[in-house]
Protein backbone atom coordinates (compact mmCIF):
# COMPACT_ATOMS: atom_id res chain seq x y z
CA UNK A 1 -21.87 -6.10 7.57
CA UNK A 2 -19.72 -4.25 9.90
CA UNK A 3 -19.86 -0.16 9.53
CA UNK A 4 -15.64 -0.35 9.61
CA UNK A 5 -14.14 -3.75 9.21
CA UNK A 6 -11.25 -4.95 10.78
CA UNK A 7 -7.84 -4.03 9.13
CA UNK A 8 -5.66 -6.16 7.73
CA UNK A 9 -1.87 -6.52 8.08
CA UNK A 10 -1.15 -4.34 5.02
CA UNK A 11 -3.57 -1.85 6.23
CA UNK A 12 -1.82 1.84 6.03
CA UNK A 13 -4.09 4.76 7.94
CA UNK A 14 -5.11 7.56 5.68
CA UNK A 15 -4.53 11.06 6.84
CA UNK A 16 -8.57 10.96 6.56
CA UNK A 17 -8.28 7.94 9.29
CA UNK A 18 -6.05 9.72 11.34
CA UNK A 19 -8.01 12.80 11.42
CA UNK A 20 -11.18 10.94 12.01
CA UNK A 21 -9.17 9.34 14.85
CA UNK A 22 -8.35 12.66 16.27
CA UNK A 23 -11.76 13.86 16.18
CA UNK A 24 -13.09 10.59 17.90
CA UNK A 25 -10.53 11.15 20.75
CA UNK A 26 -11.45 14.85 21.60
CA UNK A 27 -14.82 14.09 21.61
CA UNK A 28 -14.36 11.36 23.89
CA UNK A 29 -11.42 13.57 25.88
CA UNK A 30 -14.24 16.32 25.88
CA UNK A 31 -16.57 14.43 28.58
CA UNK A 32 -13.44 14.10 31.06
CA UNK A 33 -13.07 17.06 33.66
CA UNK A 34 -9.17 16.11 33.59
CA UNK A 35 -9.24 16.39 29.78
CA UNK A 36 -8.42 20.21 29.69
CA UNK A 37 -5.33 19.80 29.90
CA UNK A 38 -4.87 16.88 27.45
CA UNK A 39 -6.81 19.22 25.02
CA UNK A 40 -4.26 21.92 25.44
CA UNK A 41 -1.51 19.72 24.65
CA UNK A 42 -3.21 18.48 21.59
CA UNK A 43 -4.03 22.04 20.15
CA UNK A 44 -0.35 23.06 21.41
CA UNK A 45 0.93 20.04 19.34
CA UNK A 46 -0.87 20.82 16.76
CA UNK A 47 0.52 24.54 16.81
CA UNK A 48 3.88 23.62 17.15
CA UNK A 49 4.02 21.30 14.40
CA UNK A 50 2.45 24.36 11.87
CA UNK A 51 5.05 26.49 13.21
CA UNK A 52 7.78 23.67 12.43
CA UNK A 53 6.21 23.37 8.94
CA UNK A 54 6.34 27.26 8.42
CA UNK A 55 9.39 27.63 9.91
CA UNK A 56 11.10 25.25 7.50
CA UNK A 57 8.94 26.77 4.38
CA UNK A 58 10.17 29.91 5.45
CA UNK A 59 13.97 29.36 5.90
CA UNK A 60 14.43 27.44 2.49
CA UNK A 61 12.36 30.58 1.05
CA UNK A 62 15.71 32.28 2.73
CA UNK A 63 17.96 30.43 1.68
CA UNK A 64 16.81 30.11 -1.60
CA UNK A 65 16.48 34.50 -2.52
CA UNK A 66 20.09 34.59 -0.71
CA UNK A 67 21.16 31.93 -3.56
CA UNK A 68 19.51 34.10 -5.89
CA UNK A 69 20.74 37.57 -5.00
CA UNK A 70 24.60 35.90 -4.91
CA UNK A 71 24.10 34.88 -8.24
CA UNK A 72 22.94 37.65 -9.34
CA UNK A 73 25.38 39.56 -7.40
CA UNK A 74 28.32 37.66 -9.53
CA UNK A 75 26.99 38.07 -12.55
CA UNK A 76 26.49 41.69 -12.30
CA UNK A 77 30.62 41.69 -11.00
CA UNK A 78 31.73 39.09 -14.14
CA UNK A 79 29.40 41.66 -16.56
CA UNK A 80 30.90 44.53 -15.33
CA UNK A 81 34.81 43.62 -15.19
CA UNK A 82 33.90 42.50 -18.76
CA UNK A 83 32.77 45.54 -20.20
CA UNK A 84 35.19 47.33 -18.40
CA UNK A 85 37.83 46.02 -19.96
CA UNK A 86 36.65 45.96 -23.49
């Protein structure tokens, strides 16, 4: 029996088949004097697309304590016109 059989057409990759893919291909890439530079792009890739993700984390963090301290902000306002006039 066959280590990995053929897939099927409703076969999805995993992210563990797509990292095993990864890993196969840099090893592969790693024999190749002209691979240096296809390694670089790969780790730079892989840097950018952390940045992306932390970047995006970061800003709706941003976003999100801005919401906050208006909100906060108005209800402070609203309390303290109210008592004011009381």
């Amino acid at each position: 029996m066959p280590k990995n059989p053929a897939p099927g057409p409703s076969w999805k990759p995993t992210d563990r088949d797509l990292a095993r893919l990864v890993r196969r291909g840099e090893r592969e890439a790693a024999g190749d004097p002209a691979a240096t530079d296809l390694n670089r792009r790969l780790r730079d890739r892989d840097n950018r697309e952390l940045d992306h993700d932390h970047r995006a984390r970061s800003d709706r963090s941003a976003i999100l304590g801005a919401l906050a301290g208006l909100v906060l902000l108005v209800v402070f306002v609203v309390g303290s016109l109210l008592t004011s006039h009381r």
